[in-house]
N, C-alpha and C. Protein backbone atom coordinates (compact mmCIF):
# COMPACT_ATOMS: atom_id res chain seq x y z
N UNK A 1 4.77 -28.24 7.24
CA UNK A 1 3.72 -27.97 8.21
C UNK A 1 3.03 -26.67 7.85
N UNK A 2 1.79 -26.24 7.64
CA UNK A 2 1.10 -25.15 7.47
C UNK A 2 0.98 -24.68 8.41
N UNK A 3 0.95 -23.40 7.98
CA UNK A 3 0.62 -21.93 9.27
C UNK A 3 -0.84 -22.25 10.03
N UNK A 4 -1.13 -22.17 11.25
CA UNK A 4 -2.02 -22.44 11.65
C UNK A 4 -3.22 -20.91 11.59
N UNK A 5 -2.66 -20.60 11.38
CA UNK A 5 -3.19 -18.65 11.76
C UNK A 5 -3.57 -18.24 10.02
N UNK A 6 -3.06 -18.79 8.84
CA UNK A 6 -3.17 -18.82 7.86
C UNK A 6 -4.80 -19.42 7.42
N UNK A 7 -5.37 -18.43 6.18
CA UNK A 7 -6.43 -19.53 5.70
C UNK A 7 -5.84 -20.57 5.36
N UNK A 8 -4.92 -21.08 5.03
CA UNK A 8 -4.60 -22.26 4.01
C UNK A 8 -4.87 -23.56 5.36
N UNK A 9 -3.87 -22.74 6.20
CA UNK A 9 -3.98 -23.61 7.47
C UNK A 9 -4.77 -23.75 8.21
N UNK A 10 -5.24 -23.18 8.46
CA UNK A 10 -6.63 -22.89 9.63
C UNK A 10 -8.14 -23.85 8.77
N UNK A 11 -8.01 -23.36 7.79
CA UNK A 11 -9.44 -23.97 7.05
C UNK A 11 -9.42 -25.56 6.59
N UNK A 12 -10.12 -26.39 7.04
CA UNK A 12 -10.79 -27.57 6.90
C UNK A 12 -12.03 -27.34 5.69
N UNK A 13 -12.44 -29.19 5.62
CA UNK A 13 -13.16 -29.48 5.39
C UNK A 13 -14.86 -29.10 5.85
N UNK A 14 -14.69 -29.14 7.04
CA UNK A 14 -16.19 -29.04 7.55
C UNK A 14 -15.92 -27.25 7.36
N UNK A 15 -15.34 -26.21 7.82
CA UNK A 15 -14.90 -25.22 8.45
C UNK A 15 -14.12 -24.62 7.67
N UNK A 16 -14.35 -23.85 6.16
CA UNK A 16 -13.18 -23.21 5.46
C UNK A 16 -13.74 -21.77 5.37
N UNK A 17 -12.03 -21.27 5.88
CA UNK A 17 -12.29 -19.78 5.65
C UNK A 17 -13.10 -18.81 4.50
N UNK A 18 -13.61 -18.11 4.65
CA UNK A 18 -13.95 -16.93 3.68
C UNK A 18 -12.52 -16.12 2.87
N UNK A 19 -12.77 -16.08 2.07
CA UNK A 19 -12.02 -15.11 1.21
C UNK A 19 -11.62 -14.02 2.26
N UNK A 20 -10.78 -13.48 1.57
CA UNK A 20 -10.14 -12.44 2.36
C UNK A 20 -10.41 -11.14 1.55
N UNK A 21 -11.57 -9.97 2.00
CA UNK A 21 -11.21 -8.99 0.62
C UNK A 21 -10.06 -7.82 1.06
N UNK A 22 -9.26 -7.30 -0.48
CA UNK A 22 -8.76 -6.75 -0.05
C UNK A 22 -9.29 -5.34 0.19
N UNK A 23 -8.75 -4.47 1.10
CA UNK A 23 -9.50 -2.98 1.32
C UNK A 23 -8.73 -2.03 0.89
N UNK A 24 -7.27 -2.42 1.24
CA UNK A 24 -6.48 -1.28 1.63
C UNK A 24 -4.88 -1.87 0.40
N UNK A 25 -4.13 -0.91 -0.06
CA UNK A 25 -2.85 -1.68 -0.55
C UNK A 25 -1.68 -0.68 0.05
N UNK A 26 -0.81 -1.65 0.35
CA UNK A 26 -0.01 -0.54 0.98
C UNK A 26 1.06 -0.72 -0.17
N UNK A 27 1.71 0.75 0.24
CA UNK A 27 2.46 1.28 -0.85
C UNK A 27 4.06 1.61 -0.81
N UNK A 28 5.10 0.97 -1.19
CA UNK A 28 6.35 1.24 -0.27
C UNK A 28 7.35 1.58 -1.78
N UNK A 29 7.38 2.98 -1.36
CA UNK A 29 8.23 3.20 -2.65
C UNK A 29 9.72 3.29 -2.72
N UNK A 30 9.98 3.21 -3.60
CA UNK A 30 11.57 3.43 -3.75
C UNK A 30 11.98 4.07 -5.04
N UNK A 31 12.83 4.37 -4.90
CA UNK A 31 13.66 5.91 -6.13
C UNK A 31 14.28 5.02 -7.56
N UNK A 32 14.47 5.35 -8.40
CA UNK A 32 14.94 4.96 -9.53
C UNK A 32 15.99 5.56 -9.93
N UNK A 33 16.85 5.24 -10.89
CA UNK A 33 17.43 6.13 -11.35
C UNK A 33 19.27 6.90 -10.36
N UNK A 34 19.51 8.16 -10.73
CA UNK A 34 20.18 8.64 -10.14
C UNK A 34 19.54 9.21 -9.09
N UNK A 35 20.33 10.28 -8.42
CA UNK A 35 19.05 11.08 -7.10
C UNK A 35 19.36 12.17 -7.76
N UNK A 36 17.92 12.79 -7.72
CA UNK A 36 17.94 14.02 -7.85
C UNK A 36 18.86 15.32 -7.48
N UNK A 37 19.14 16.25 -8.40
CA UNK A 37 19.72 17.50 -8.06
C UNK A 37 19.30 18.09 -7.26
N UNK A 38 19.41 19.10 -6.59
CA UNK A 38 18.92 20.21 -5.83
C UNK A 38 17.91 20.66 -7.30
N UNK A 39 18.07 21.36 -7.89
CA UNK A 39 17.23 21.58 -9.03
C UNK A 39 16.08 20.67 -9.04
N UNK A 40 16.03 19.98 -9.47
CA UNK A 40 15.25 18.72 -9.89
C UNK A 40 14.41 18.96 -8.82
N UNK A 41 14.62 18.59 -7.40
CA UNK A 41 14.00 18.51 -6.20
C UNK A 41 13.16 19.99 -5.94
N UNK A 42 13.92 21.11 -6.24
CA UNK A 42 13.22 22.29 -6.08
C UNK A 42 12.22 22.43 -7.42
N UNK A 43 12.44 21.78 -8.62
CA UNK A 43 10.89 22.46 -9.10
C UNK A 43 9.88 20.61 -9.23
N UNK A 44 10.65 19.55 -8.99
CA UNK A 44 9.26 18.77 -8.67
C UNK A 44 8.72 18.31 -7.29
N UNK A 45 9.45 18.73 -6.38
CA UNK A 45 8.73 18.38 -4.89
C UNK A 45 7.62 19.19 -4.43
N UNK A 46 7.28 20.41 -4.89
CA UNK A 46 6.03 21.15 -4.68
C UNK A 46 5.01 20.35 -5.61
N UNK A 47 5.16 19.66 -6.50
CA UNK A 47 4.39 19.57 -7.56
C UNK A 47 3.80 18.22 -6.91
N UNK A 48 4.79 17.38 -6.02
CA UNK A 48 4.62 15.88 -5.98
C UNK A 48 3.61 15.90 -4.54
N UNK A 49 4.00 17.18 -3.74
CA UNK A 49 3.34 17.03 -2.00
C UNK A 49 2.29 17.90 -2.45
N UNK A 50 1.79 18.50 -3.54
CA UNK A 50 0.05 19.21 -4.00
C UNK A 50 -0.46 18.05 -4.42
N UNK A 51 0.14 17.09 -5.35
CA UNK A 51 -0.87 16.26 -5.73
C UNK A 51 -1.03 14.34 -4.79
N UNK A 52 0.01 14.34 -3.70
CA UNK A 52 -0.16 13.73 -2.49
C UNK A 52 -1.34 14.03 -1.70
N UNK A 53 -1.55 15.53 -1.25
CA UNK A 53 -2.66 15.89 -0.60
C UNK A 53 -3.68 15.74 -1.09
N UNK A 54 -4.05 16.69 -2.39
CA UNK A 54 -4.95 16.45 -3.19
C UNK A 54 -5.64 14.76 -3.33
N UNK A 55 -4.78 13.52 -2.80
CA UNK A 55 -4.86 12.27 -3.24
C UNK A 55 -5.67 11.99 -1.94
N UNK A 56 -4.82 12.24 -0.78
CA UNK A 56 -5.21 12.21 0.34
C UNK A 56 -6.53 13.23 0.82
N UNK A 57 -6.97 14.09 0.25
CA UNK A 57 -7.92 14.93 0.72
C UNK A 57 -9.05 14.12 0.13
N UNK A 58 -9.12 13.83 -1.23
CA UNK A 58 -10.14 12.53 -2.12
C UNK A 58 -10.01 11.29 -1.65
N UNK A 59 -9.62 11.15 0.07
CA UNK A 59 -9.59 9.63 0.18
C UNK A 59 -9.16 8.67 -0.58
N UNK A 60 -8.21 8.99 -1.65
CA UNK A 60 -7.47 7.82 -2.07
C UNK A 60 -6.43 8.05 -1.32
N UNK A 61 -5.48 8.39 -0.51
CA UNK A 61 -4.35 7.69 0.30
C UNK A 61 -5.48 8.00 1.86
N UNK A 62 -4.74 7.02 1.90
CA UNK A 62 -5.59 6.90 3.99
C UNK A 62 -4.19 7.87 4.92
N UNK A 63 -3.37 6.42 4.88
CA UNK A 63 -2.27 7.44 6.05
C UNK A 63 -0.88 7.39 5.08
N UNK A 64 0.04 8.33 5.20
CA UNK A 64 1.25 8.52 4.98
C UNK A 64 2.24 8.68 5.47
N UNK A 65 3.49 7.86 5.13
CA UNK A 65 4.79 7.99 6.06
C UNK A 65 6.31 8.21 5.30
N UNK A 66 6.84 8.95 5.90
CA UNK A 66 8.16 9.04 5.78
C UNK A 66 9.54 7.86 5.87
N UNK A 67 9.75 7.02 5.13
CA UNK A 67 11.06 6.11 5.46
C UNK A 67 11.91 6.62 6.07
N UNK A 68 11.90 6.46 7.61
CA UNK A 68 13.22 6.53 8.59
C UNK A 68 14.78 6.45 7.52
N UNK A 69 14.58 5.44 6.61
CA UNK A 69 16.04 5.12 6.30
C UNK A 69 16.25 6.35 4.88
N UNK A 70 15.36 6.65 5.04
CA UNK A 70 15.76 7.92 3.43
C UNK A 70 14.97 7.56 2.22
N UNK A 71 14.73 6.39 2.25
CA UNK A 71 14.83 5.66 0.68
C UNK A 71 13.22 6.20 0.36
N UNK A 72 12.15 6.98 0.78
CA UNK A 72 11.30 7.03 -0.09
C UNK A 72 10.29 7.29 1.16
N UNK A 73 8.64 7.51 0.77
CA UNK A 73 7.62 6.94 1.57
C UNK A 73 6.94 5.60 0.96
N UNK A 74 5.96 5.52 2.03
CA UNK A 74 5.29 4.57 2.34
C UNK A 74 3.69 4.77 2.48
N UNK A 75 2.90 5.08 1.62
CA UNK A 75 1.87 4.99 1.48
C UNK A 75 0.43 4.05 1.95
N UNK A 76 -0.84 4.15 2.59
CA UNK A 76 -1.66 2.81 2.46
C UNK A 76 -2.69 3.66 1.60
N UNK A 77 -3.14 2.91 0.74
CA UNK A 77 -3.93 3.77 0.05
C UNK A 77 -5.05 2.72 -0.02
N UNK A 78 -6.58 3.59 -0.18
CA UNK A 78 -7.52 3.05 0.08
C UNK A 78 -7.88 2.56 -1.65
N UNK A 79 -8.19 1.58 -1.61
CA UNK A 79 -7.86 0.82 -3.20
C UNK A 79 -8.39 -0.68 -3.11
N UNK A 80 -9.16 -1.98 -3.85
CA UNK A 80 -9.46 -2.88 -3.66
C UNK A 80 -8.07 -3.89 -4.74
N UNK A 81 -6.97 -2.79 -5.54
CA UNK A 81 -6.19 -3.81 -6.33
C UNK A 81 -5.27 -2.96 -6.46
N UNK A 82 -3.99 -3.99 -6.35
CA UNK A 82 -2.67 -3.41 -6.98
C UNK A 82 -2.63 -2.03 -7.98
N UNK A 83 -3.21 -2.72 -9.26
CA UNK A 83 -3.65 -1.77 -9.99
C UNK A 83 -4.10 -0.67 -10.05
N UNK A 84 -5.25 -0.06 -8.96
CA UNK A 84 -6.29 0.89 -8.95
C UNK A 84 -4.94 1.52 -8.10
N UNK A 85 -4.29 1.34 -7.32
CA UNK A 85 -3.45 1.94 -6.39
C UNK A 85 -2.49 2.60 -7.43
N UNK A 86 -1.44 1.57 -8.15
CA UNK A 86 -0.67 2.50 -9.06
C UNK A 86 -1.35 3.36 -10.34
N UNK A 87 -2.20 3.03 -10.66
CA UNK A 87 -3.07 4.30 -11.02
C UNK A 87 -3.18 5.52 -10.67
N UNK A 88 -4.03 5.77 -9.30
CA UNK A 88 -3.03 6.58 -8.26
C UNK A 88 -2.18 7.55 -8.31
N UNK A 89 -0.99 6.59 -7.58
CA UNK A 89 0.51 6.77 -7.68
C UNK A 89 1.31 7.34 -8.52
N UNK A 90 0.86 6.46 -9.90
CA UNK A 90 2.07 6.89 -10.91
C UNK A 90 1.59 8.09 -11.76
N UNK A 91 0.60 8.55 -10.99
CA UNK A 91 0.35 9.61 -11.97
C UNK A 91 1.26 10.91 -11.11
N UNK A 92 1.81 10.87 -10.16
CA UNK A 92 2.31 12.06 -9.52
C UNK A 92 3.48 12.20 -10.03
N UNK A 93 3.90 13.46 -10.08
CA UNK A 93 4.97 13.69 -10.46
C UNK A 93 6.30 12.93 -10.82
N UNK A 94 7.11 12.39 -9.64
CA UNK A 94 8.05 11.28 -9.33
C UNK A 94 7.92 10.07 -10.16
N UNK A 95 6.81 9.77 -10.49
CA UNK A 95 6.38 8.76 -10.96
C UNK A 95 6.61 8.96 -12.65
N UNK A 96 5.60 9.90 -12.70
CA UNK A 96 6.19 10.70 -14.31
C UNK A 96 7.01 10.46 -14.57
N UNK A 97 8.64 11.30 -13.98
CA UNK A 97 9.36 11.53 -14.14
C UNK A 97 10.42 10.35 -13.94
N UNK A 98 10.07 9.43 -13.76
CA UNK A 98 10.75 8.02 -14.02
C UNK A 98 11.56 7.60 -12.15
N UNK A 99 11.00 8.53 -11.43
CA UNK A 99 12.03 8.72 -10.22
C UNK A 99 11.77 8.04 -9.18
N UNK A 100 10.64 7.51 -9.24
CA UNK A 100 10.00 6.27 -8.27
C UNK A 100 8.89 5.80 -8.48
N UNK A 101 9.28 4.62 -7.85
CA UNK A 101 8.15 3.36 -8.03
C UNK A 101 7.59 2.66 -7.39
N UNK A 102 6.73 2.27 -7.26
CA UNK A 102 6.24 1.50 -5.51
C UNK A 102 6.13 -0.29 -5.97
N UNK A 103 6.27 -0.67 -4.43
CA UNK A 103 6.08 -2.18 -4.63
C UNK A 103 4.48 -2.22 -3.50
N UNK A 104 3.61 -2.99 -4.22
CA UNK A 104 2.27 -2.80 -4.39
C UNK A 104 2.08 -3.99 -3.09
N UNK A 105 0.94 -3.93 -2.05
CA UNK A 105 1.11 -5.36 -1.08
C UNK A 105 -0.21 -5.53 -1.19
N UNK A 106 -1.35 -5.86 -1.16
CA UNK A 106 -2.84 -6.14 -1.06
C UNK A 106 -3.08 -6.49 0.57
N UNK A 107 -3.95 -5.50 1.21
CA UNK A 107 -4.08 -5.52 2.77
C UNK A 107 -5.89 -6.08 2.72
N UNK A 108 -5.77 -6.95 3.82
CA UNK A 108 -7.17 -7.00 3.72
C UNK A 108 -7.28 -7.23 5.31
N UNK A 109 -8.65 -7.27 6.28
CA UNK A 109 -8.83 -7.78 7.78
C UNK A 109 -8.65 -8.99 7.84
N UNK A 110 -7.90 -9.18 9.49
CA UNK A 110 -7.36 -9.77 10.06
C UNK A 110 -7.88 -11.19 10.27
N UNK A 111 -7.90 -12.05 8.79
CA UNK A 111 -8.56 -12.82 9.24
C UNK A 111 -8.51 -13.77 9.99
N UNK A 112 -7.33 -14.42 10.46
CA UNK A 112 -7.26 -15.59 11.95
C UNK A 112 -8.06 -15.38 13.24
N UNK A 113 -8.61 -13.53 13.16
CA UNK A 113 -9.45 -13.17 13.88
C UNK A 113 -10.94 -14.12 14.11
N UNK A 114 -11.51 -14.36 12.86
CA UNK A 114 -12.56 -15.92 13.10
C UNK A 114 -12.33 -16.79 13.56
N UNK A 115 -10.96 -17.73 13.26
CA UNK A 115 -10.91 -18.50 14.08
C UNK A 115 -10.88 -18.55 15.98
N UNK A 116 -10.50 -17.51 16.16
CA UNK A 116 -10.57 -17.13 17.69
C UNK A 116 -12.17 -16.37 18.08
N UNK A 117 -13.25 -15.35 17.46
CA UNK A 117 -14.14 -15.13 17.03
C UNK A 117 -14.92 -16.74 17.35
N UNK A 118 -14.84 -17.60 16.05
CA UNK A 118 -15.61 -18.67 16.53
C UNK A 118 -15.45 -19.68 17.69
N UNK A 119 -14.38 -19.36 18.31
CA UNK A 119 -14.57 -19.90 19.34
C UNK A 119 -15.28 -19.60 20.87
N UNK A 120 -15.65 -18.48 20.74
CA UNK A 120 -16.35 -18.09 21.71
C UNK A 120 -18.14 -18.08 20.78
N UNK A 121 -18.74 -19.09 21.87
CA UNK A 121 -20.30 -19.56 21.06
C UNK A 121 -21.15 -18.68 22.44
């Protein structure tokens, strides 16, 4: 049975959805490797939260978050592809340094929103 709320599902013959573009990719990283020393952490974490801001001040990251569970942040970065995002990303420090990596999601608007949208004529 198909998702009804889904383009796949929602779109007919007479009535098929529009593409979905993407706007936004969100960004959910996680650590590699061993964990860092105290060392390690004291000379690349200044290096990694200057060039976060710096990312974020140029409107390439939108909002940023902290993982409750430890394991990393969570990024949405303003980006139309996977790609253009870890571009980005892997240029910061952590990334360099082999110490994290993100798993890439492609965000785009809400589209089941038309189908409810076209129903009011």
């Amino acid at each position: 049975m198909k998702n009804p709320i889904t383009p796949e599902g929602a779109a007919s013959a007479q009535n098929p959805l529009p593409p979905v573009p993407t706007t936004k990719i969100l960004a959910i990283s996680h650590f590699m490797g061993t964990p860092m020393t105290p060392a390690q952490r004291a000379q690349i974490m200044p290096h990694e939260v200057h060039d976060t801001v710096n990312a974020y001040l140029a409107g390439k990251i939108d909002q940023w978050y902290f993982r409750t569970d430890g394991k990393g942040v969570v990024f949405i970065v303003n980006a139309s592809t996977p790609e253009e995002a870890r571009n980005i990303l892997e240029k910061f420090p952590l990334g360099q340094a082999g110490l994290m990596d993100f798993d890439y999601i492609p965000l785009g608007p809400l589209s089941p929103l038309r189908i409810i949208n076209d129903m009011v004529k």
